[in-house]
Every structure is written in structure tokens, then in C-alpha cells.
N, C-alpha and C. Protein backbone atom coordinates (compact mmCIF):
# COMPACT_ATOMS: atom_id res chain seq x y z
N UNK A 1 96.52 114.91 103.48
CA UNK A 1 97.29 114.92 102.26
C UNK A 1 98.31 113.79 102.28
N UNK A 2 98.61 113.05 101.08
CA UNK A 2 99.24 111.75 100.53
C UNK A 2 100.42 112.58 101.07
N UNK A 3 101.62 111.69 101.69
CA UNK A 3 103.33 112.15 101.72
C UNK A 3 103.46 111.82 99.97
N UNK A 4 104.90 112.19 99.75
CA UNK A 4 105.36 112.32 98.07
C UNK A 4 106.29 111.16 98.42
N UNK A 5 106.55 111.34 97.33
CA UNK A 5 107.92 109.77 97.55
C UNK A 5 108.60 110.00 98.05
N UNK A 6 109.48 111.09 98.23
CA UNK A 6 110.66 110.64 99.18
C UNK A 6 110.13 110.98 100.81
N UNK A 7 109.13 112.22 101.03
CA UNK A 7 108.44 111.88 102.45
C UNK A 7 108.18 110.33 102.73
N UNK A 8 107.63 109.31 101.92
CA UNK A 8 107.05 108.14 102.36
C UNK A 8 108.01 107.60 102.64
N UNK A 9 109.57 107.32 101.59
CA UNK A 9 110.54 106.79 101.81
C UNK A 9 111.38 107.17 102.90
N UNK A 10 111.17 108.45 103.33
CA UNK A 10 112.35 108.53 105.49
C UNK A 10 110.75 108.15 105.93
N UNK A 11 109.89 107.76 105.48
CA UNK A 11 108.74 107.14 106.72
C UNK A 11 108.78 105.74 106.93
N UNK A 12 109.09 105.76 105.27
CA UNK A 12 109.08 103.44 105.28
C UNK A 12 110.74 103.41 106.20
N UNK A 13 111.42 104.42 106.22
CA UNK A 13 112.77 103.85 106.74
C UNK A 13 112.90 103.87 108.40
N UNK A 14 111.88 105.08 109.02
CA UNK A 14 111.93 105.30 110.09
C UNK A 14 110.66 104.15 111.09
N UNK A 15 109.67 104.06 110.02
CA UNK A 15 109.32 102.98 110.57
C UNK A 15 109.57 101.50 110.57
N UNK A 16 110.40 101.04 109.20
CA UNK A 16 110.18 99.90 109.00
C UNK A 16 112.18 99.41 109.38
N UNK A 17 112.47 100.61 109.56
CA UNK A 17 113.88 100.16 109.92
C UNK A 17 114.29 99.89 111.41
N UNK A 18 112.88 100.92 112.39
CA UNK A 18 112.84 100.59 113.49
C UNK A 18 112.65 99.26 113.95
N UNK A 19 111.53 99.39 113.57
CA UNK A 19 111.04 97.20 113.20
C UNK A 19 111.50 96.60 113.14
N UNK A 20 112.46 96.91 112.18
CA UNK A 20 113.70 95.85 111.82
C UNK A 20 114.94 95.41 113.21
N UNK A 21 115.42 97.19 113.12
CA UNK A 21 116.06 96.78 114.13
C UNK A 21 115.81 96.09 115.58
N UNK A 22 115.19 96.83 115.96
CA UNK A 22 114.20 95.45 117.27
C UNK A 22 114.33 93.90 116.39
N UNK A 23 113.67 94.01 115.63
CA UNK A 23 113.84 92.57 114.85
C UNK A 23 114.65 91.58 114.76
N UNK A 24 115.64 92.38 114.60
CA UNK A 24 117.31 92.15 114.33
C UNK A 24 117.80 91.79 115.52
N UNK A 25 117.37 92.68 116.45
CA UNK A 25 117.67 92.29 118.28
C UNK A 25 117.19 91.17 118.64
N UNK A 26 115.67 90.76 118.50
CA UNK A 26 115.40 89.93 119.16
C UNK A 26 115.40 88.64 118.00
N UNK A 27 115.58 88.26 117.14
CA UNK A 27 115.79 87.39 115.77
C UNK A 27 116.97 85.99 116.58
N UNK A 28 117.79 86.81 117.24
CA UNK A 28 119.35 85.75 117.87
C UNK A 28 118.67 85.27 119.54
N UNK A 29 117.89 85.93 119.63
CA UNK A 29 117.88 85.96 121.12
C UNK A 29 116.76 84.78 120.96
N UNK A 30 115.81 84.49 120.08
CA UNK A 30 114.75 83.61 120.05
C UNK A 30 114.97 82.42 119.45
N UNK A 31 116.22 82.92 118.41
CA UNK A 31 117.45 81.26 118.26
C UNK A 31 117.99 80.88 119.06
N UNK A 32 118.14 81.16 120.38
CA UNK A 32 118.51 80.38 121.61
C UNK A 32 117.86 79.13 122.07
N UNK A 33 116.45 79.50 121.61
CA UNK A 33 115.33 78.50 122.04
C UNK A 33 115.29 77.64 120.73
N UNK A 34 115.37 77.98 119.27
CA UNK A 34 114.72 77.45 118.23
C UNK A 34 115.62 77.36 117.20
N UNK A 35 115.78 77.26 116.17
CA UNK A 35 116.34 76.74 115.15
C UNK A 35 116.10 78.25 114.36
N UNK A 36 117.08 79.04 113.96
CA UNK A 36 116.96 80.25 113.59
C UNK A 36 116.28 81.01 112.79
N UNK A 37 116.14 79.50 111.46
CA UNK A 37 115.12 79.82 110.48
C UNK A 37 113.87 80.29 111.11
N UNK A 38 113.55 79.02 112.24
CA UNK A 38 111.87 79.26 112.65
C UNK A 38 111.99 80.54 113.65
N UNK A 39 112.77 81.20 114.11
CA UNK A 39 113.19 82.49 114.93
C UNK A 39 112.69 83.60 113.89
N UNK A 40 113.36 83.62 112.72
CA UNK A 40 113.10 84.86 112.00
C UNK A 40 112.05 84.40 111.22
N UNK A 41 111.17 83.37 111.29
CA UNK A 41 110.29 83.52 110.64
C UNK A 41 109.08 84.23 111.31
N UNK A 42 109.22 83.72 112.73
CA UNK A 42 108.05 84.19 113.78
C UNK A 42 108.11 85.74 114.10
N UNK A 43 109.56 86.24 114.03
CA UNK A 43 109.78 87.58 114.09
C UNK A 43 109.43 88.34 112.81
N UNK A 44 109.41 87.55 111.23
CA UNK A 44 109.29 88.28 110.21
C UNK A 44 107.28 88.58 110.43
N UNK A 45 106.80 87.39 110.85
CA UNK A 45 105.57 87.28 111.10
C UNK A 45 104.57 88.79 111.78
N UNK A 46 105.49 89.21 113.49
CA UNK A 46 104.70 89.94 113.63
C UNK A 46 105.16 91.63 113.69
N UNK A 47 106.56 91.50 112.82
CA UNK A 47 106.60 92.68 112.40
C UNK A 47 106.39 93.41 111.13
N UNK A 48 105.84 92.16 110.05
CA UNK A 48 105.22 92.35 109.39
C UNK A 48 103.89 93.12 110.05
N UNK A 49 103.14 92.49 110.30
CA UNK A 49 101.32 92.85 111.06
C UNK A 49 101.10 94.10 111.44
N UNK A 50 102.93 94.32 112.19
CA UNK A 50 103.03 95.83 112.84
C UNK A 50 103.27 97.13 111.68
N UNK A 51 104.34 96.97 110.81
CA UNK A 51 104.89 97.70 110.11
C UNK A 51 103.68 97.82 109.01
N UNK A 52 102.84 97.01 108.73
CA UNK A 52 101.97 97.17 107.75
C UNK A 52 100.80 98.22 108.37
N UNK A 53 100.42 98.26 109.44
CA UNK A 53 99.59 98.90 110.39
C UNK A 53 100.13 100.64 110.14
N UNK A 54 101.68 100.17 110.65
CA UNK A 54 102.08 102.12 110.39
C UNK A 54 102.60 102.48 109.31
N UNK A 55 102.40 101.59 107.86
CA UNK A 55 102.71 102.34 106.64
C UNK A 55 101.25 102.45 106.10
N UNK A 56 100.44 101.89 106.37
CA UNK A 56 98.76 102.37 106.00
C UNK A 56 98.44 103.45 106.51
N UNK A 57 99.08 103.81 108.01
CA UNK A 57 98.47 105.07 108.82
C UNK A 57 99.39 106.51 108.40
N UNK A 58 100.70 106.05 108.77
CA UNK A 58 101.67 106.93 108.48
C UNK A 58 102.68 107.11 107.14
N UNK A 59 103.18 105.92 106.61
CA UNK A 59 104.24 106.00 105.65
C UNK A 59 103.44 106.67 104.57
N UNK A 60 102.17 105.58 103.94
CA UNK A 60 101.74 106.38 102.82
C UNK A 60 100.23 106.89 102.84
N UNK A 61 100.06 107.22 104.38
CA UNK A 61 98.98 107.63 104.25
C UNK A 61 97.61 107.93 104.11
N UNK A 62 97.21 106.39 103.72
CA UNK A 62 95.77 105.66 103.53
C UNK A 62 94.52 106.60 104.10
N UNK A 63 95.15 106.97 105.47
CA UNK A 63 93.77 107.63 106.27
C UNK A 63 92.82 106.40 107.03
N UNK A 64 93.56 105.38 106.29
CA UNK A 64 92.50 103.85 107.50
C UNK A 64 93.59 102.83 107.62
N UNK A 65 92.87 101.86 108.55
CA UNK A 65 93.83 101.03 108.86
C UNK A 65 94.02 99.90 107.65
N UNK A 66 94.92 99.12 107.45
CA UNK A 66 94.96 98.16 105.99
C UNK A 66 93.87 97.18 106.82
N UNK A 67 93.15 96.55 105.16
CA UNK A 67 92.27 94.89 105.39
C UNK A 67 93.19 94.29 104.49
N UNK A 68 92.27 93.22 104.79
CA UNK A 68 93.21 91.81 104.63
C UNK A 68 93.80 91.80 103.25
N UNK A 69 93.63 92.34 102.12
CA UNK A 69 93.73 92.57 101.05
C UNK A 69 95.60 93.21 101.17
N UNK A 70 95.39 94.40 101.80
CA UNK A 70 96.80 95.21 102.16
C UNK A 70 98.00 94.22 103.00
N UNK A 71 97.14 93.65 103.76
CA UNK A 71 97.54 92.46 104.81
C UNK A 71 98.77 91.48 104.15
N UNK A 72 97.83 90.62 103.63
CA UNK A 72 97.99 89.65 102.49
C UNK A 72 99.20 89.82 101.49
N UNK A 73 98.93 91.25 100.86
CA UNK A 73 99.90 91.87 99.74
C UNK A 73 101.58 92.20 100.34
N UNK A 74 100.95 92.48 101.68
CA UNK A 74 102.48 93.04 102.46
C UNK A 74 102.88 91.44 103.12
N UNK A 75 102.30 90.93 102.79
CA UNK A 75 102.78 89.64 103.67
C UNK A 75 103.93 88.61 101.83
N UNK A 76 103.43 88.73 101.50
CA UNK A 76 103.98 88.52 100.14
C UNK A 76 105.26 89.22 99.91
N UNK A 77 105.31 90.40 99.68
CA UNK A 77 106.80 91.16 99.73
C UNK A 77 107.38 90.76 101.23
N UNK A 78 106.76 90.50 102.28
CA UNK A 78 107.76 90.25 103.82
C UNK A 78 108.23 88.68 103.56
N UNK A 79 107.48 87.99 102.65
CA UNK A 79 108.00 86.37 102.49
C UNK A 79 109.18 86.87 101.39
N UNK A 80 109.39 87.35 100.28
CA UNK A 80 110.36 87.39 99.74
C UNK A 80 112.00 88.05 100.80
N UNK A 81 111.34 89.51 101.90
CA UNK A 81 112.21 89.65 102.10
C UNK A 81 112.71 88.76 103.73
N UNK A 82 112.13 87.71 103.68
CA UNK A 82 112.51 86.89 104.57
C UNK A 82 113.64 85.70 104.00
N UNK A 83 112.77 85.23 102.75
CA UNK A 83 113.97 84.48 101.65
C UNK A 83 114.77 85.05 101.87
N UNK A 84 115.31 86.22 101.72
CA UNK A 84 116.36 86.65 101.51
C UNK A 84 117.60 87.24 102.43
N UNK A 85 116.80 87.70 103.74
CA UNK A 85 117.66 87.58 104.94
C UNK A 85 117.86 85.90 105.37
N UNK A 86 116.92 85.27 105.18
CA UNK A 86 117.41 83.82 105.74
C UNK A 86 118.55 82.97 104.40
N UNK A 87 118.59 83.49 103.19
CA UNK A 87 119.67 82.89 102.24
C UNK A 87 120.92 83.55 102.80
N UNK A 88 120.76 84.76 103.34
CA UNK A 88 121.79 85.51 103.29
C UNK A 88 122.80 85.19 104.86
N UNK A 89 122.15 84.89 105.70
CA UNK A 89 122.70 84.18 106.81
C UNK A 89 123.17 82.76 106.78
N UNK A 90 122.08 82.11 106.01
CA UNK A 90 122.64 80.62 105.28
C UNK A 90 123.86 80.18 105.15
N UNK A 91 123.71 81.34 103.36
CA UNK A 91 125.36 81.22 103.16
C UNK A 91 126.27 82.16 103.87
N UNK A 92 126.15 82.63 105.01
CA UNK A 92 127.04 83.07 105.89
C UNK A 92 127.49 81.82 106.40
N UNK A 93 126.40 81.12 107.31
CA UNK A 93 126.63 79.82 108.00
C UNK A 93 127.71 78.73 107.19
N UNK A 94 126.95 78.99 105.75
CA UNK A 94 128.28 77.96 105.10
C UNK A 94 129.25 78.48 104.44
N UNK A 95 129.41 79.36 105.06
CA UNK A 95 131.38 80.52 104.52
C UNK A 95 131.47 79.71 105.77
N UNK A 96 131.08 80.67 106.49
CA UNK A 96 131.50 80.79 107.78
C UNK A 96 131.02 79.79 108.79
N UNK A 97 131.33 78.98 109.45
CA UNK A 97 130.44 78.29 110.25
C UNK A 97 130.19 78.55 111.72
N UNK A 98 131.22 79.72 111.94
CA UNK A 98 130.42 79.77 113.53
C UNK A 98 131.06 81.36 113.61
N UNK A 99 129.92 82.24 112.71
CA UNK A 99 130.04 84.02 112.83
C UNK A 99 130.16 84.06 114.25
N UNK A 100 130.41 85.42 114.54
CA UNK A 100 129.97 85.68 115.62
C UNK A 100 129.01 86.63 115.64
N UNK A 101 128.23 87.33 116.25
CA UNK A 101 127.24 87.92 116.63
C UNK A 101 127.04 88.65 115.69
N UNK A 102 128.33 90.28 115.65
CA UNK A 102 127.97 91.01 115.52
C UNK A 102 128.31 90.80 113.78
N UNK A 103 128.97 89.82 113.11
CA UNK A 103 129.31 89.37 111.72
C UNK A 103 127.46 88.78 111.30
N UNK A 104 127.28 88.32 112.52
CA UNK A 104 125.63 87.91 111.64
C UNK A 104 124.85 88.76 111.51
N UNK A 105 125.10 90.08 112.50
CA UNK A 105 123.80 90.94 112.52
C UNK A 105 124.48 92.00 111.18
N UNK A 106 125.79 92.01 111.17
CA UNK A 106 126.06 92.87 109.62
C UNK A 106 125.46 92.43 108.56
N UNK A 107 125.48 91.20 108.54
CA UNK A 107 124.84 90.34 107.22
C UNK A 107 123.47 90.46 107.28
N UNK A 108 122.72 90.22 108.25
CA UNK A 108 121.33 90.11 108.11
C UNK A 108 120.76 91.31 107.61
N UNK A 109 121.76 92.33 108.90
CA UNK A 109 120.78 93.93 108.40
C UNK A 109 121.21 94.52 106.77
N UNK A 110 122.32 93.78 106.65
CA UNK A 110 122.26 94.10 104.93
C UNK A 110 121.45 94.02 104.33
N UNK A 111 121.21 92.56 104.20
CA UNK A 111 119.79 91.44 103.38
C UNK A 111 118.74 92.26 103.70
N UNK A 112 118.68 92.83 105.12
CA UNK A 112 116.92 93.38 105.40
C UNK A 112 116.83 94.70 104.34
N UNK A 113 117.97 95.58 104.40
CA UNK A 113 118.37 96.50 103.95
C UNK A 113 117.98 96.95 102.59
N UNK A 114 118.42 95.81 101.81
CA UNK A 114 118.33 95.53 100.54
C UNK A 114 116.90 94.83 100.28
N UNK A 115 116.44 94.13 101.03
CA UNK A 115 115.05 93.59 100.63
C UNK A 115 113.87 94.90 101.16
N UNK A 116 114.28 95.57 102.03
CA UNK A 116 113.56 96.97 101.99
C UNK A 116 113.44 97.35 101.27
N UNK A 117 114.02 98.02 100.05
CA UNK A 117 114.23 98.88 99.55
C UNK A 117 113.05 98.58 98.40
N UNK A 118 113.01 96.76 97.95
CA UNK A 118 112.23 96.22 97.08
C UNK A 118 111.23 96.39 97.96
N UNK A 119 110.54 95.50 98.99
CA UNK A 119 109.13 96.16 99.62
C UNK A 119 108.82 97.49 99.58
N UNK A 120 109.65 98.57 99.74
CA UNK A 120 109.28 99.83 99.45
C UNK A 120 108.31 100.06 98.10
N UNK A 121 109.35 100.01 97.15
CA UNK A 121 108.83 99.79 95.84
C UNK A 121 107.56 99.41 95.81
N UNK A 122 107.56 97.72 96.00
CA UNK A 122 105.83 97.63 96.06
C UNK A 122 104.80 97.56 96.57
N UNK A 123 105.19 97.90 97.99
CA UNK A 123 103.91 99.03 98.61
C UNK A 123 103.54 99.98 98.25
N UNK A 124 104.59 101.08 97.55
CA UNK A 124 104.08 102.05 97.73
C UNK A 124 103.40 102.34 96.25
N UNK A 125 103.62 101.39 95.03
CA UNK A 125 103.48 100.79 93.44
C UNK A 125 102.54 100.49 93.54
N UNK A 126 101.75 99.47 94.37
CA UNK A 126 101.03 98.00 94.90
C UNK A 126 100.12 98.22 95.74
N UNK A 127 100.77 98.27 96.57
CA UNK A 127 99.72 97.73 98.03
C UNK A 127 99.22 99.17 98.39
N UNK A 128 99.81 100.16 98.51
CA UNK A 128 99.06 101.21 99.47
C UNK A 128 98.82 102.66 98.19
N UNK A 129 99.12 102.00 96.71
CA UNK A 129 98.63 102.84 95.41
C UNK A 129 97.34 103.55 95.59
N UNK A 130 97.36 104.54 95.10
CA UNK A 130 95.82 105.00 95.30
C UNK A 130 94.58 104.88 94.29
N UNK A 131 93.82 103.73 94.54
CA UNK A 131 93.52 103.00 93.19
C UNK A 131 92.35 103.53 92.91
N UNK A 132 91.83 104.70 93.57
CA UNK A 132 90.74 105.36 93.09
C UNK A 132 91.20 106.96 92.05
N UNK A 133 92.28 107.16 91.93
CA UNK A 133 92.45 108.65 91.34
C UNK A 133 92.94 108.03 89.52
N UNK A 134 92.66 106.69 89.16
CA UNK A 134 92.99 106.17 87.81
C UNK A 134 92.14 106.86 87.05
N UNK A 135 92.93 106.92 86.06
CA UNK A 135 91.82 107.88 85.02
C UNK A 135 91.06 107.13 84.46
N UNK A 136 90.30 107.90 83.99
CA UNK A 136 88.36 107.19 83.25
C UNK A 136 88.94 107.19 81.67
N UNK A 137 88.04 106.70 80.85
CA UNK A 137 88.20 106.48 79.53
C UNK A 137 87.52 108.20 79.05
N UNK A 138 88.13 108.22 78.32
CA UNK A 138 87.33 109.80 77.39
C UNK A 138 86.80 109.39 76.29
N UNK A 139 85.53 109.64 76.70
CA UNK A 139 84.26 109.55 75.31
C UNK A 139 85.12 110.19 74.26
N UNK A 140 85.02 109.60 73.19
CA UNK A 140 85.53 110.71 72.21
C UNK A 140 84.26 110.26 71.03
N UNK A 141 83.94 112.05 70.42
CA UNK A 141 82.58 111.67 69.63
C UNK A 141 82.66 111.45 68.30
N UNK A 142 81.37 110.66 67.80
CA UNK A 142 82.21 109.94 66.55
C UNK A 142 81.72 111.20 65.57
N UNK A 143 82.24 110.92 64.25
CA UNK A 143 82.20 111.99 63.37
C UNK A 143 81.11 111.99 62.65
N UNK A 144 80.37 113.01 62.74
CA UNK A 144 79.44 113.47 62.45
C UNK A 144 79.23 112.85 60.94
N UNK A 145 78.15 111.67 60.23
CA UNK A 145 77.91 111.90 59.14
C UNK A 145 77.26 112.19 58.40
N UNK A 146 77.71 112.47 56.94
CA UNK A 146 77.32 113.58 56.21
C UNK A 146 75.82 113.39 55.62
N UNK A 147 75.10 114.76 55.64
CA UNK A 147 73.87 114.15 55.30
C UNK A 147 73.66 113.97 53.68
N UNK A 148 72.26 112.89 54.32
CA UNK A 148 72.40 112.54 52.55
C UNK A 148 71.52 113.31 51.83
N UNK A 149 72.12 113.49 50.06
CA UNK A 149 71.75 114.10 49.28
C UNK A 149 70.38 114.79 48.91
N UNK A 150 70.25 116.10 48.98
CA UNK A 150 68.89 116.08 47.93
C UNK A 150 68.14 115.98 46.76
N UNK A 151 68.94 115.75 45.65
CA UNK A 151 68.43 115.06 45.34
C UNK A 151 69.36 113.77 44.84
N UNK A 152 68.82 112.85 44.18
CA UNK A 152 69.52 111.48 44.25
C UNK A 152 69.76 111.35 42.52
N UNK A 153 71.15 110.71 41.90
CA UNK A 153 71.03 110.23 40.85
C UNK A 153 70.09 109.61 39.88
N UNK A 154 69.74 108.96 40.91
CA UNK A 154 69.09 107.44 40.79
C UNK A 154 67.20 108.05 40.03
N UNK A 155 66.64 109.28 40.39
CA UNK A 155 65.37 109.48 40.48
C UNK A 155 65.31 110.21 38.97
């Protein structure tokens, strides 16, 4: 049985906030090596792959694992909500030019926070919809017409 919306929604939060947070952990730690943008992009990369895996199985339920189709679609909402944690640290960087840690990870997990909430939306709208229970067209029958006369004016 399908979870209801708000079951799916403590599922998208418990899974995809877990994600995140690891995310969030290791996001600074891989800007040590790289240029931060390309940090959270590689991190948006494979926790996307992951989180899409346990909202097909668990959040909303599918019963199979997502194809590339589900893939693809969730990779689309994870690029917007990557725009948007990486604008949102940006213009941190240019308020602020040298946050400290725990000022960047407030900001980011906001942005993730808030761009969740929109991926929620259209996964669960979108990507993991159940596109077989749409309704069919209803024959409707045409009106019977009337029979013609016996006898005729005309004869």
C-alpha cells in the first residue's frame, strides 16, 4: 500500500534529510581539496542516486527500484536544489567573506531545507505519481435517433 502525503512527507524528511545531513558534513570537508562549488556538486551528485533509490522503495512507495526516467526527473529537481544551496552560500561568501563553519552550515541547511520542500512537491506530483490509476475517458452514448416516419408527406 502507497504511504498518503504526509506518511511520504516524515519519509522524504527522514530520508532525504539524512542525506542531506551527511551531505552537509562532508560538502566542507571535500572543499578542502576543491573549490566548493565543485565539492557540492559531486556531493549533490551521489546523494542524489542514493536518495532517489530510497524514495522509489520507501518514501513513496513504487514497489521497484526507479529507471532512468525517475533517475533523470530527480536529477532535474536536485540541479535546481543545488542552484540554490550554492546561490545561497555565494551570497553568504559576498556578505560575508570569511563565515565560519558553523554560519555556513546554517545557511546551506536552510537553502537545502527550503529546496526540499520544492523536490518534495515534485516527486511526489512528478516523478514517483502513479501514472497508471488516471482515469479513462467515459463512452457516453449518443442519442438515440428518432425513427423515421410512416408514412411520408411527400407520397
Amino acid at each position: 500500500m502507497k504511504p498518503g502525503p504526509f506518511a511520504s512527507f516524515v519519509r522524504f524528511v527522514a530520508c532525504g534529510g539524512g542525506i542531506g545531513v551527511l551531505s552537509s558534513l562532508a560538502v566542507p570537508l571535500l572543499a578542502a581539496l576543491m573549490p566548493w562549488a565543485a565539492a557540492n556538486a559531486l556531493i549533490t551528485v551521489a546523494s542524489t542516486v542514493l536518495c532517489t533509490e530510497l524514495h522509489a522503495l520507501f518514501t513513496f512507495g513504487t514497489g521497484r527500484r526507479p529507471g532512468w526516467r525517475e533517475h533523470w526527473q530527480s536529477a532535474g529537481s536536485a540541479t535546481a536544489a543545488y542552484a540554490a544551496t550554492s546561490a545561497a552560500v555565494l551570497i553568504l561568501h559576498t556578505v560575508q567573506p570569511s563565515p565560519g563553519m558553523l554560519t555556513e552550515q546554517v545557511v546551506y541547511l536552510s537553502a537545502s531545507a527550503l529546496a526540499g520542500i520544492g523536490r518534495f512537491l515534485v516527486l511526489r506530483l512528478f516523478v514517483f505519481a502513479d501514472h497508471g490509476t488516471r482515469t479513462t475517458a467515459i463512452a457516453i452514448p449518443a442519442l438515440p435517433t428518432p425513427a423515421s416516419p410512416a408514412f411520408s408527406a411527400a407520397a
